[in-house]
Protein backbone atom coordinates (compact mmCIF):
# COMPACT_ATOMS: atom_id res chain seq x y z
CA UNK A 1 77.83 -8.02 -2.81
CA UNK A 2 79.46 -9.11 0.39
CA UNK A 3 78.77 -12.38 2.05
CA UNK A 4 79.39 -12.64 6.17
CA UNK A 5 81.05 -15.69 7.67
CA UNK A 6 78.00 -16.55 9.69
CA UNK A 7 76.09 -17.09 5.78
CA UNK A 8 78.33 -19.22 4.66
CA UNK A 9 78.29 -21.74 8.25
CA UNK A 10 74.63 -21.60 7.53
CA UNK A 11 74.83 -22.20 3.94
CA UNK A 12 77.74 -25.52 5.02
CA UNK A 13 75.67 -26.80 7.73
CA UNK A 14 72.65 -26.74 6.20
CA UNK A 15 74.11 -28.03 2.56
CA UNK A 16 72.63 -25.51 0.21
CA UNK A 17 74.25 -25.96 -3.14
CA UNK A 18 76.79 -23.27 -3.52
CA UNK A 19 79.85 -22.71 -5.41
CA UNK A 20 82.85 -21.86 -3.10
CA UNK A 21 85.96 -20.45 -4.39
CA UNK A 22 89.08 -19.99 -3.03
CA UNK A 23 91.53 -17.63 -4.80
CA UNK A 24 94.55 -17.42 -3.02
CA UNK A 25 98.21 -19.12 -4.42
CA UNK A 26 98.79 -22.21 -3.29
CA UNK A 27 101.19 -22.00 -1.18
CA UNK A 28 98.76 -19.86 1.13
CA UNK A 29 96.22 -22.91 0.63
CA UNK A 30 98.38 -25.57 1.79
CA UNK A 31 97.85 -23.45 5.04
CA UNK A 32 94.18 -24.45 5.07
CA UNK A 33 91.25 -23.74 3.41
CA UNK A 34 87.28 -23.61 3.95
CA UNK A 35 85.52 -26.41 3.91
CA UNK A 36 84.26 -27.65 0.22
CA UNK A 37 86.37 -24.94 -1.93
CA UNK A 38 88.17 -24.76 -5.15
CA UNK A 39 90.99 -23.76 -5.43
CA UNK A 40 91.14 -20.86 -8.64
CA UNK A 41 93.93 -19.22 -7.63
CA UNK A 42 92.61 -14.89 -8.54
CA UNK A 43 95.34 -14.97 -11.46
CA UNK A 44 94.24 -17.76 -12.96
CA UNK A 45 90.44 -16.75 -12.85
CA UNK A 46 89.96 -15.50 -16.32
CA UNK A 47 91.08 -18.43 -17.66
CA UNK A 48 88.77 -20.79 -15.69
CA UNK A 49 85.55 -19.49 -16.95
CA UNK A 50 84.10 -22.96 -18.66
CA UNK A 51 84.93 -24.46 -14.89
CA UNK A 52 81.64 -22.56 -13.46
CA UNK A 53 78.20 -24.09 -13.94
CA UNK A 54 76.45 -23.85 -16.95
CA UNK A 55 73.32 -22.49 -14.27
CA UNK A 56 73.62 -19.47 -14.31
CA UNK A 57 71.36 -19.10 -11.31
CA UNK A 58 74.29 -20.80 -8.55
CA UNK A 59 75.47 -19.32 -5.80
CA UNK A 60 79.15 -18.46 -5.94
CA UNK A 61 80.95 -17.00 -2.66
CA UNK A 62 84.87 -16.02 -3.56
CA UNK A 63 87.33 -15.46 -0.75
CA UNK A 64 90.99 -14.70 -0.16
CA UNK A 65 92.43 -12.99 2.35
CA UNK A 66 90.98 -9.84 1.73
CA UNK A 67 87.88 -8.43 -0.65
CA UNK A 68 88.73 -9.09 -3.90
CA UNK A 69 86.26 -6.99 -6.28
CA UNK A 70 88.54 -7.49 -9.90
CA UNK A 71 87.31 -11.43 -9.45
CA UNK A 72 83.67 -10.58 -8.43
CA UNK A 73 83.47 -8.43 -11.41
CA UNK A 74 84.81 -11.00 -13.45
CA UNK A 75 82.25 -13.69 -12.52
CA UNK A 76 79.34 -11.16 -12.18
CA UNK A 77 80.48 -10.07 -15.49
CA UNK A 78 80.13 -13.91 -16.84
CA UNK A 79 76.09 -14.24 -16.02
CA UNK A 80 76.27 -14.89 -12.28
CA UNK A 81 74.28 -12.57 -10.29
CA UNK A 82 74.21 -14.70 -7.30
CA UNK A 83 78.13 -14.29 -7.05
CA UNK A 84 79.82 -12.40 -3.66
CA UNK A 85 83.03 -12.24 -1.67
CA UNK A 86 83.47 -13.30 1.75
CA UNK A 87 83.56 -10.12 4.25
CA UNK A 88 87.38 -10.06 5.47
CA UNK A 89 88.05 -13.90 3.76
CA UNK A 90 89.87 -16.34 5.73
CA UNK A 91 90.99 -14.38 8.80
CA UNK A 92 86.91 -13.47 9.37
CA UNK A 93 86.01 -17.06 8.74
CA UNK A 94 88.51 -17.82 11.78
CA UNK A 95 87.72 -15.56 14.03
CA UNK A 96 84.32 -16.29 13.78
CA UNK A 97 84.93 -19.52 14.63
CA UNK A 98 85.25 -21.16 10.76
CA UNK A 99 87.04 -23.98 10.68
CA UNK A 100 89.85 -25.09 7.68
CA UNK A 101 90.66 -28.12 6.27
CA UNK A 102 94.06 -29.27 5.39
CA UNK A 103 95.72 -31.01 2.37
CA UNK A 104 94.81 -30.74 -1.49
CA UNK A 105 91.71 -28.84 -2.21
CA UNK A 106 89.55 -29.79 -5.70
CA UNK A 107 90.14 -27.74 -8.82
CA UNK A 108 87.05 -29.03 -10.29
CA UNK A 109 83.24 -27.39 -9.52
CA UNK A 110 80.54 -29.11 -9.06
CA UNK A 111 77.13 -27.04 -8.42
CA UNK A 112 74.39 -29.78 -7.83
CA UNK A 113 70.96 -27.94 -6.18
CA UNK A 114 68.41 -30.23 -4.40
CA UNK A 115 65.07 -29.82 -4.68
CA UNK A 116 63.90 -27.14 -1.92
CA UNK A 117 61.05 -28.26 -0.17
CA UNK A 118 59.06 -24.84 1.47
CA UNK A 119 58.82 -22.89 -1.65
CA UNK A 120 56.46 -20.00 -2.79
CA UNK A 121 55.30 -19.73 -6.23
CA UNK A 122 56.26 -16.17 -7.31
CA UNK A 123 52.56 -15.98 -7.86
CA UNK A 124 51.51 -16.37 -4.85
CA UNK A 125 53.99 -13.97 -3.38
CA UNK A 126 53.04 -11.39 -5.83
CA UNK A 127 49.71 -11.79 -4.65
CA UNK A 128 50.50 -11.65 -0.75
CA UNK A 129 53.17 -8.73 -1.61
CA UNK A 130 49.98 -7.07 -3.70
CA UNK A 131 46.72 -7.53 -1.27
CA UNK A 132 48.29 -8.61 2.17
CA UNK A 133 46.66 -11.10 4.44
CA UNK A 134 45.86 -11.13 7.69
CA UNK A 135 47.63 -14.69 8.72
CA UNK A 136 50.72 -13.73 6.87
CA UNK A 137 53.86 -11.97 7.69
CA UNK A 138 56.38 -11.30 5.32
CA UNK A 139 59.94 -10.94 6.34
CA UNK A 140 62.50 -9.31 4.64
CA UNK A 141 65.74 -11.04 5.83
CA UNK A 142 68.57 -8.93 4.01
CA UNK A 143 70.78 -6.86 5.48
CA UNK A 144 70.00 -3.48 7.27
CA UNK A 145 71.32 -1.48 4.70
CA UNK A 146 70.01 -3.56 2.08
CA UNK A 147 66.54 -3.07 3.80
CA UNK A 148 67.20 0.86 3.99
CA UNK A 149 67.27 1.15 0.33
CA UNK A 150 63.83 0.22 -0.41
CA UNK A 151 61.52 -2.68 1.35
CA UNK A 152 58.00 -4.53 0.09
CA UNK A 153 55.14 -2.52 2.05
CA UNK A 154 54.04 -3.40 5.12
CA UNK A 155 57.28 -6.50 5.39
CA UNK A 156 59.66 -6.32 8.71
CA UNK A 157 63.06 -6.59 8.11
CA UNK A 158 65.28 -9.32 10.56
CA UNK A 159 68.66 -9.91 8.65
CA UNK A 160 69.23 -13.69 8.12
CA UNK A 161 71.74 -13.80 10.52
CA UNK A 162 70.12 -12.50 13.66
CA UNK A 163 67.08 -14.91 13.26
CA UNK A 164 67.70 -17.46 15.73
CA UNK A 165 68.48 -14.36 18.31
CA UNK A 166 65.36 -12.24 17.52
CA UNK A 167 62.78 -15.24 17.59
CA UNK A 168 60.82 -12.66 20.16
CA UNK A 169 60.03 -10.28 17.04
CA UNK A 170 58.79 -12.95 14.50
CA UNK A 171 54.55 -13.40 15.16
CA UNK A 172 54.36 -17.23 16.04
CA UNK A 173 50.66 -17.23 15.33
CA UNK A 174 50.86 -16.27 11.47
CA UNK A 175 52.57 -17.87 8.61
CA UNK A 176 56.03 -16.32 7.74
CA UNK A 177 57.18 -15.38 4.74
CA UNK A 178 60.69 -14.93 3.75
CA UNK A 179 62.78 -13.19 0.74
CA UNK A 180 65.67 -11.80 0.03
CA UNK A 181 67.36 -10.48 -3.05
CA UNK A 182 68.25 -14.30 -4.77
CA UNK A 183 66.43 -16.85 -2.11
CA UNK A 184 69.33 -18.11 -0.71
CA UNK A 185 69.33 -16.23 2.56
CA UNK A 186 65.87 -16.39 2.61
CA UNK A 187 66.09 -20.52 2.69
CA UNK A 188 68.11 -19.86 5.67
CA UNK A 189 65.89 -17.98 7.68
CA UNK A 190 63.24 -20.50 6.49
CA UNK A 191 65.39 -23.29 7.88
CA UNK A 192 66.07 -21.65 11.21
CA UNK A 193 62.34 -20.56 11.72
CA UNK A 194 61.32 -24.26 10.85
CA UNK A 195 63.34 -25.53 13.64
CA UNK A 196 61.57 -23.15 15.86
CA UNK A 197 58.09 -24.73 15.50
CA UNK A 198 56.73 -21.78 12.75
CA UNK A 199 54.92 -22.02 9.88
CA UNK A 200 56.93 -20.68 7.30
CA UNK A 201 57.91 -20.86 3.52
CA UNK A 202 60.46 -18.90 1.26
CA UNK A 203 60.58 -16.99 -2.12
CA UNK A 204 63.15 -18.67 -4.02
CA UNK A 205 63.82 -16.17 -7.07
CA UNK A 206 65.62 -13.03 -7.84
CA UNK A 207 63.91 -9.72 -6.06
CA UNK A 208 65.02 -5.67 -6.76
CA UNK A 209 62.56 -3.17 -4.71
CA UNK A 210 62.95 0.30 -5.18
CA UNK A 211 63.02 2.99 -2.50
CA UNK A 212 59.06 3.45 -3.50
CA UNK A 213 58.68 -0.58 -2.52
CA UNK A 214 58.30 -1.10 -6.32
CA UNK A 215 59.54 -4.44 -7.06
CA UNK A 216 60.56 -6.76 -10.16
CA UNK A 217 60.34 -10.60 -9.49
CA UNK A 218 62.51 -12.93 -11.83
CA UNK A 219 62.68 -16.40 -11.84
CA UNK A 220 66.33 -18.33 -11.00
């Protein structure tokens, strides 16, 4: 799973608890880093397993200076399905305008989630998902290609990113739902479409929809 720069600004600005590793040496660090990393160098990873949270549920976005999928598998393999890898790592967080911070990164993680006020019960989803309603939209906010490969019936897709520049497409007269596969992109949108004056909330759990719209709903 592959997170875009844009994400993670959103994920920074907006402080949503997230785990942020970076696993370059450290002479490369010293350089700069992102804002609010570790520093787990990739060939020390294996060894730094009892450093992760004990949720299992926590975002955790790993970057270096390319896509490294031997440390994704490694911390998917450990329980964390919320875990991806920046898209290009440190020379796509600059040139998208990411700024890094200089000096002595942590080496310790700490994962602390606030409360997240806007939040569906899977219930009701379920039962919006299920019967529809006439005052409700439900937006899928993943990826295109994410979308492609199977979508809830009758939801429009708007990736996260493009919300703010596609405010013409979202219905400003119904309530808005969001979801994407683990909530976190979802509370994103949610936050953006907020700002903009709608009525919205978010589905804050774990989502896989088949290319039938079939779905399976677990909690985080």
């Amino acid at each position: 799973m592959v997170s875009e720069p844009a994400a993670l600004q959103d994920f920074i600005g907006k402080e949503i608890a997230h785990v942020l590793v970076d696993l370059r040496d450290s002479s490369a660090v010293k350089n700069g880093f992102i804002p609010g990393a570790v520093s787990i160098p990739a060939y020390e990873l294996l060894k730094a397993k009892d450093r992760f949270p004990a949720d299992k549920s926590a975002p955790i976005v790993l970057y270096g200076d390319g896509v490294d999928s031997d440390a994704f598998k490694t911390v998917r393999n450990w329980g964390y399905k919320d875990t991806s890898v920046l898209n290009g790592g440190v020379n796509a967080w600059t040139k998208s305008g990411g700024k890094l911070e200089k000096g002595t990164p942590g080496t310790v993680i700490s994962y602390v989630p606030k409360p997240r006020p806007g939040e569906i019960s899977i219930e009701e989803f379920k039962a919006i998902a299920e019967k529809g309603s006439p005052g409700i939209v439900i937006l899928d906010v993943r990826d295109t290609d994410e979308a492609m490969n199977g979508m809830l019936a009758g939801a429009i897709n708007i990736p996260a990113g493009d919300i703010t520049k596609r405010l013409e497409d979202v219905p400003k007269n119904k309530e808005i739902i969001t979801y994407c596969n683990t909530g976190l992109r979802a509370e994103s949108a949610y936050e953006d479409l907020k700002g903009a004056g709608y009525k919205v909330r978010f589905l804050n759990a774990l989502i896989q929809i088949d290319k039938d719209g079939k779905y399976e709903i677990t909690k985080k």
